[in-house]
C-alpha atoms as a PDB file:
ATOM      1  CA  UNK A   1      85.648  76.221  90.244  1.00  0.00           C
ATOM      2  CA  UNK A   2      88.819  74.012  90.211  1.00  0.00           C
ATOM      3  CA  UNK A   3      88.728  72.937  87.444  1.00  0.00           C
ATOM      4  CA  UNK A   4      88.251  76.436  85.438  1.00  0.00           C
ATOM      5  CA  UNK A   5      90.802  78.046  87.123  1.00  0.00           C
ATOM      6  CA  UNK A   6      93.204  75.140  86.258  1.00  0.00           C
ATOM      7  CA  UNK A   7      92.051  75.785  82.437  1.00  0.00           C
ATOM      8  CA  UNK A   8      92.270  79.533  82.771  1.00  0.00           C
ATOM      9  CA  UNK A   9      95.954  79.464  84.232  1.00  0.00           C
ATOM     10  CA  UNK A  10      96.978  76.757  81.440  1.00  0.00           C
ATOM     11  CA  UNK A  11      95.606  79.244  78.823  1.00  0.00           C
ATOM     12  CA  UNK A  12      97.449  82.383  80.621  1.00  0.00           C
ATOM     13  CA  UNK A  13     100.589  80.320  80.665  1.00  0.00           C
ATOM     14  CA  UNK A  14     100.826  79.286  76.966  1.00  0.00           C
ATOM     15  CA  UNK A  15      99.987  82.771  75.714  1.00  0.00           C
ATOM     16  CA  UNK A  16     102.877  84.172  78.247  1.00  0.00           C
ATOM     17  CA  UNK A  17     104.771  81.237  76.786  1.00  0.00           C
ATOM     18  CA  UNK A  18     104.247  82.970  73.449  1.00  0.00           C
ATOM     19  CA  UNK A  19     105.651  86.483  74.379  1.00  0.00           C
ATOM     20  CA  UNK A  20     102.351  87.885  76.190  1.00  0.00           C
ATOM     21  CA  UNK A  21     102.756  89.621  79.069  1.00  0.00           C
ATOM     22  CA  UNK A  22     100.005  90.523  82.000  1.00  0.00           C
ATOM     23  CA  UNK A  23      99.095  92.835  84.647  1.00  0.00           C
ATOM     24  CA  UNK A  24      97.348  92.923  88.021  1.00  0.00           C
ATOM     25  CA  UNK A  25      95.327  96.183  86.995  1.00  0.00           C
ATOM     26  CA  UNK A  26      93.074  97.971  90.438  1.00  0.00           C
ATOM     27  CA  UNK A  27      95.714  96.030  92.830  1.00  0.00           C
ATOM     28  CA  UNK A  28      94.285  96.962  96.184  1.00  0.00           C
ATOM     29  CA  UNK A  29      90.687  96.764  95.399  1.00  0.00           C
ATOM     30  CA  UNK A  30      88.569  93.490  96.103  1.00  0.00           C
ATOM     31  CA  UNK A  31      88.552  92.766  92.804  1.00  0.00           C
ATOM     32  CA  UNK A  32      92.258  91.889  92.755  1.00  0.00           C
ATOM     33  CA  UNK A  33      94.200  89.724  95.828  1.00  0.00           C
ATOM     34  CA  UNK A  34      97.459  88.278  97.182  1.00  0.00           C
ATOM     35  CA  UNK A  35      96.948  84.784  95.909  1.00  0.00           C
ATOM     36  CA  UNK A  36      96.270  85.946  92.039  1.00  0.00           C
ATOM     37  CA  UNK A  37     100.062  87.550  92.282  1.00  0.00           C
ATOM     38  CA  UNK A  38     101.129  83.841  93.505  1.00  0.00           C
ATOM     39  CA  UNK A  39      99.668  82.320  90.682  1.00  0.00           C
ATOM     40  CA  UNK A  40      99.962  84.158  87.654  1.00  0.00           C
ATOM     41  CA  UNK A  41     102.701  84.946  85.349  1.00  0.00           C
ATOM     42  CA  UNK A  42     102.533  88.813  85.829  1.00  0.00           C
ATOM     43  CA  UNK A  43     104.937  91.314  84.124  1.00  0.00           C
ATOM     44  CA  UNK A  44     103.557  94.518  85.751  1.00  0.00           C
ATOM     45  CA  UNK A  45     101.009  95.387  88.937  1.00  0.00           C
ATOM     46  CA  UNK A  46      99.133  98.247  88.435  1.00  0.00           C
ATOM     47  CA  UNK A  47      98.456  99.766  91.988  1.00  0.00           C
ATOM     48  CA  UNK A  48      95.001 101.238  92.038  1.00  0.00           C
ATOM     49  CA  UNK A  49      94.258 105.040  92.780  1.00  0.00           C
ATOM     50  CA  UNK A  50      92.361 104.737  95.390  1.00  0.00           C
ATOM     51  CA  UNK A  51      95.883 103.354  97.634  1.00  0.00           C
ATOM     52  CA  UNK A  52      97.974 106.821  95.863  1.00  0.00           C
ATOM     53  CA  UNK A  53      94.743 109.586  96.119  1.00  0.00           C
ATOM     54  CA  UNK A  54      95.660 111.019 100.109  1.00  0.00           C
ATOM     55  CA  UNK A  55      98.886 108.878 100.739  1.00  0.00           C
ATOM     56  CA  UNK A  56     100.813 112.251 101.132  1.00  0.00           C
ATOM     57  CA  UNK A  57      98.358 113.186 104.401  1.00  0.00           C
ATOM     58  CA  UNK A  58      97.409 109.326 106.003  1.00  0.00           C
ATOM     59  CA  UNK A  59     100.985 107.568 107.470  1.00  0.00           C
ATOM     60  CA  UNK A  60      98.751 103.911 107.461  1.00  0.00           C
ATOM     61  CA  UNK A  61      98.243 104.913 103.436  1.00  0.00           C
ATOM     62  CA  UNK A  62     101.869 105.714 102.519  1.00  0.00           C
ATOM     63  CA  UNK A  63     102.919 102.700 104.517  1.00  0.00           C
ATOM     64  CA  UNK A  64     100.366 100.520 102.531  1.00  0.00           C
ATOM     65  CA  UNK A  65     101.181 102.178  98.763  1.00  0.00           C
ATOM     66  CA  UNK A  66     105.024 101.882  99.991  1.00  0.00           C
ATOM     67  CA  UNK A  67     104.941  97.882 100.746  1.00  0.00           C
ATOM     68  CA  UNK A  68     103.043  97.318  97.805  1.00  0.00           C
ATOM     69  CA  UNK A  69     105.493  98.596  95.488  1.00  0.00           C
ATOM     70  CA  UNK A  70     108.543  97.087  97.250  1.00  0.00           C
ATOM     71  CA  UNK A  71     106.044  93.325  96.844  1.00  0.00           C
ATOM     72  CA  UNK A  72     105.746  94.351  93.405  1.00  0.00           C
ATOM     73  CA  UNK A  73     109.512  94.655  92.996  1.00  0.00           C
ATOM     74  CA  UNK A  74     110.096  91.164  95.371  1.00  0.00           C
ATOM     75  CA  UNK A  75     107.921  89.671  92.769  1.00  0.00           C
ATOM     76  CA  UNK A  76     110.279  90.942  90.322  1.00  0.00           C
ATOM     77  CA  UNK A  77     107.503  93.172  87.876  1.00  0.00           C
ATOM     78  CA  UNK A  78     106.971  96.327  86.727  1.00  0.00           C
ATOM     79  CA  UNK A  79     104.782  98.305  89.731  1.00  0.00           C
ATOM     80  CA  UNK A  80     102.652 101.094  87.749  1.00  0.00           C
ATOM     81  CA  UNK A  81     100.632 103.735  90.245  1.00  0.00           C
ATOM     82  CA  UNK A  82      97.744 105.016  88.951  1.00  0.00           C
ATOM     83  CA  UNK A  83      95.434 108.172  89.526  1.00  0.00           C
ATOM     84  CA  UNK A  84      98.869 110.455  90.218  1.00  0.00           C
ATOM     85  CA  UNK A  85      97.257 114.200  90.292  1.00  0.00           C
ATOM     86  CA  UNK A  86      99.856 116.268  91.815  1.00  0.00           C
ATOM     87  CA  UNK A  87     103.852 116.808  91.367  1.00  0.00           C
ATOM     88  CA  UNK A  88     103.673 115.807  95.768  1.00  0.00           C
ATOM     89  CA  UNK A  89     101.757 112.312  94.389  1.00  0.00           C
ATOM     90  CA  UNK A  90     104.910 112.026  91.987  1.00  0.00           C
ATOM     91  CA  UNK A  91     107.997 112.645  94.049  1.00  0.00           C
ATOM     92  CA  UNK A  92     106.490 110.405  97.141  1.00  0.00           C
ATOM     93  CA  UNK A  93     106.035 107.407  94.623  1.00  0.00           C
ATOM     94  CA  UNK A  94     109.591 108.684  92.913  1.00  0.00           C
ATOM     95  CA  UNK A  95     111.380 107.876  96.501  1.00  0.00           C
ATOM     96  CA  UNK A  96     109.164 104.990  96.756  1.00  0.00           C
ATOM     97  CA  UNK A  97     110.982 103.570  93.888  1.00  0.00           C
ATOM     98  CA  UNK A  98     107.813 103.157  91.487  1.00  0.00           C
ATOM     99  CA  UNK A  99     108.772 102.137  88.178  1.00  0.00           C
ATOM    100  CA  UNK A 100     105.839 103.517  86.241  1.00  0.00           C
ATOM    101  CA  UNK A 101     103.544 107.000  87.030  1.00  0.00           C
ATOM    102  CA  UNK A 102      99.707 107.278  85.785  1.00  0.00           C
ATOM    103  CA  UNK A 103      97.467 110.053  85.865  1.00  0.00           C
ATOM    104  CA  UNK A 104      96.458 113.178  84.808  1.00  0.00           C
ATOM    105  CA  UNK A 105      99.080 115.258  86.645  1.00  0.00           C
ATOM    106  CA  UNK A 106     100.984 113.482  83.711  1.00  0.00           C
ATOM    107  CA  UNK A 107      98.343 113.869  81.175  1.00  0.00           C
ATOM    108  CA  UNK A 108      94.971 112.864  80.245  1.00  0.00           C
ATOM    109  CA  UNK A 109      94.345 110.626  77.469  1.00  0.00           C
ATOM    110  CA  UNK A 110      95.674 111.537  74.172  1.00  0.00           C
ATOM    111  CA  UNK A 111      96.156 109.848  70.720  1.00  0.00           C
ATOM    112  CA  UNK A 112      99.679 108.537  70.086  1.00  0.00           C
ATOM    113  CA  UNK A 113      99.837 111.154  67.347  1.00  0.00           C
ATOM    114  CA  UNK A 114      99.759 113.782  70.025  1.00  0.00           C
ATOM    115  CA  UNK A 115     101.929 111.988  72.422  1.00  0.00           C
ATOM    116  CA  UNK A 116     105.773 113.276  71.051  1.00  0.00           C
ATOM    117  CA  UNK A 117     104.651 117.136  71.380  1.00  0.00           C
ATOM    118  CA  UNK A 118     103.148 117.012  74.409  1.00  0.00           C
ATOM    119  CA  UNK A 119     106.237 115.132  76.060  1.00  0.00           C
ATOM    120  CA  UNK A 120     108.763 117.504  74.606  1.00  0.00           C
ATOM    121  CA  UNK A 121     106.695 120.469  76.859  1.00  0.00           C
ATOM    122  CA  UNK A 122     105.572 118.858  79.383  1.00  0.00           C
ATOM    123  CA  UNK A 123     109.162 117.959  80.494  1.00  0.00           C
ATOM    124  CA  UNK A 124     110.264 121.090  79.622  1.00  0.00           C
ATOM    125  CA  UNK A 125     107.577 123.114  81.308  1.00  0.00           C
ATOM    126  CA  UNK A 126     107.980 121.020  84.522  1.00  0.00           C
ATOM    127  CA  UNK A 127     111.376 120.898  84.299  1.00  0.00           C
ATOM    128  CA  UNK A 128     111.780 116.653  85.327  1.00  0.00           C
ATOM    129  CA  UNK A 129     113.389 114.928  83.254  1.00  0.00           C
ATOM    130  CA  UNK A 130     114.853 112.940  85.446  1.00  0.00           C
ATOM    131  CA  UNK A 131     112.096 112.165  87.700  1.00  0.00           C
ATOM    132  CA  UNK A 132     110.276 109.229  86.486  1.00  0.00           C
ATOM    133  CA  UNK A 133     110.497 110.487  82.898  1.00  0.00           C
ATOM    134  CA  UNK A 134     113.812 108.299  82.792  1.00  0.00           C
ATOM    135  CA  UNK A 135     117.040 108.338  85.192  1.00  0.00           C
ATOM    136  CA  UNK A 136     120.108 109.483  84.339  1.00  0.00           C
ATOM    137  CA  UNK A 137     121.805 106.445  82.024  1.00  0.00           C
ATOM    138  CA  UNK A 138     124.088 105.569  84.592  1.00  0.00           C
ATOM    139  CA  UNK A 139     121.159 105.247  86.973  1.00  0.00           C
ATOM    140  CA  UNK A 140     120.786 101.399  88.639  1.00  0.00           C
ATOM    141  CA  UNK A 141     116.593 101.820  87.777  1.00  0.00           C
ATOM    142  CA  UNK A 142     115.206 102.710  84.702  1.00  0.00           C
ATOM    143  CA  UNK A 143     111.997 105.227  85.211  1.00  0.00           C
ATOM    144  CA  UNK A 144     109.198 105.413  82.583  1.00  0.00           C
ATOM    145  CA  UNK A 145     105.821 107.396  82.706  1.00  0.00           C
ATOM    146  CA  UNK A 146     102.485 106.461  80.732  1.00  0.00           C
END
């Protein structure tokens, strides 16, 4: 067991080496832990829905979703929340400093060739273009959406 894990981090590191970057994806699951963040060369941490779905009613929730994105920012990467269904889902992870928002309150999937459209109304028709859709320039954090 070791052994492979040696070889699998010596793999991981040479292709980040080489301009690849990698993400924690279901963070908060059992599938994903504390010690993988340790040892990998992560760019990004994708929190898993099941830590954002009911934050807004359950204090122990919002406390948990809220100290994983400030370890995701300690650890210096990109912290992505995913399963985001309602504008309340949004602006708690907006003051929680989240970096990227994922769900189908933003949109389900689409093909790329879709994508410019359906930004161009969905910002206008919600009216936020500064919340997580990008800060203001002079802004210290830069906000995407995906």
């Amino acid at each position: 067991m070791v052994a492979q894990l040696s070889s699998t981090l010596d793999v991981v590191s040479r292709l980040y080496l080489n301009g690849f970057r990698f993400s924690i994806d279901d963070f908060g699951t059992g599938y994903s832990n504390l010690d993988q963040l340790k040892q990998l060369p992560l760019s990004e941490l994708k929190i898993d829905r099941s830590l954002v779905v009911g934050a807004m009613q359950d204090k122990a929730g919002r406390a948990i979703l809220a100290s994983s994105i400030q370890l995701g920012h300690a650890l210096g990467v990109k912290v992505v929340a995913e399963g985001v269904e309602t504008l309340e889902d949004w602006a708690m992870l907006d003051s929680m400093d989240c970096d990227v928002i994922q769900g189908y309150f933003v949109a389900k999937p689409m093909p790329i060739a879709s994508f410019f459209a359906w930004r161009t109304t969905w910002v206008q028709e919600h009216n936020v273009s500064t919340l997580s859709l990008g800060r203001e320039p002079n802004s210290p954090r830069r906000r995407e959406n995906s």
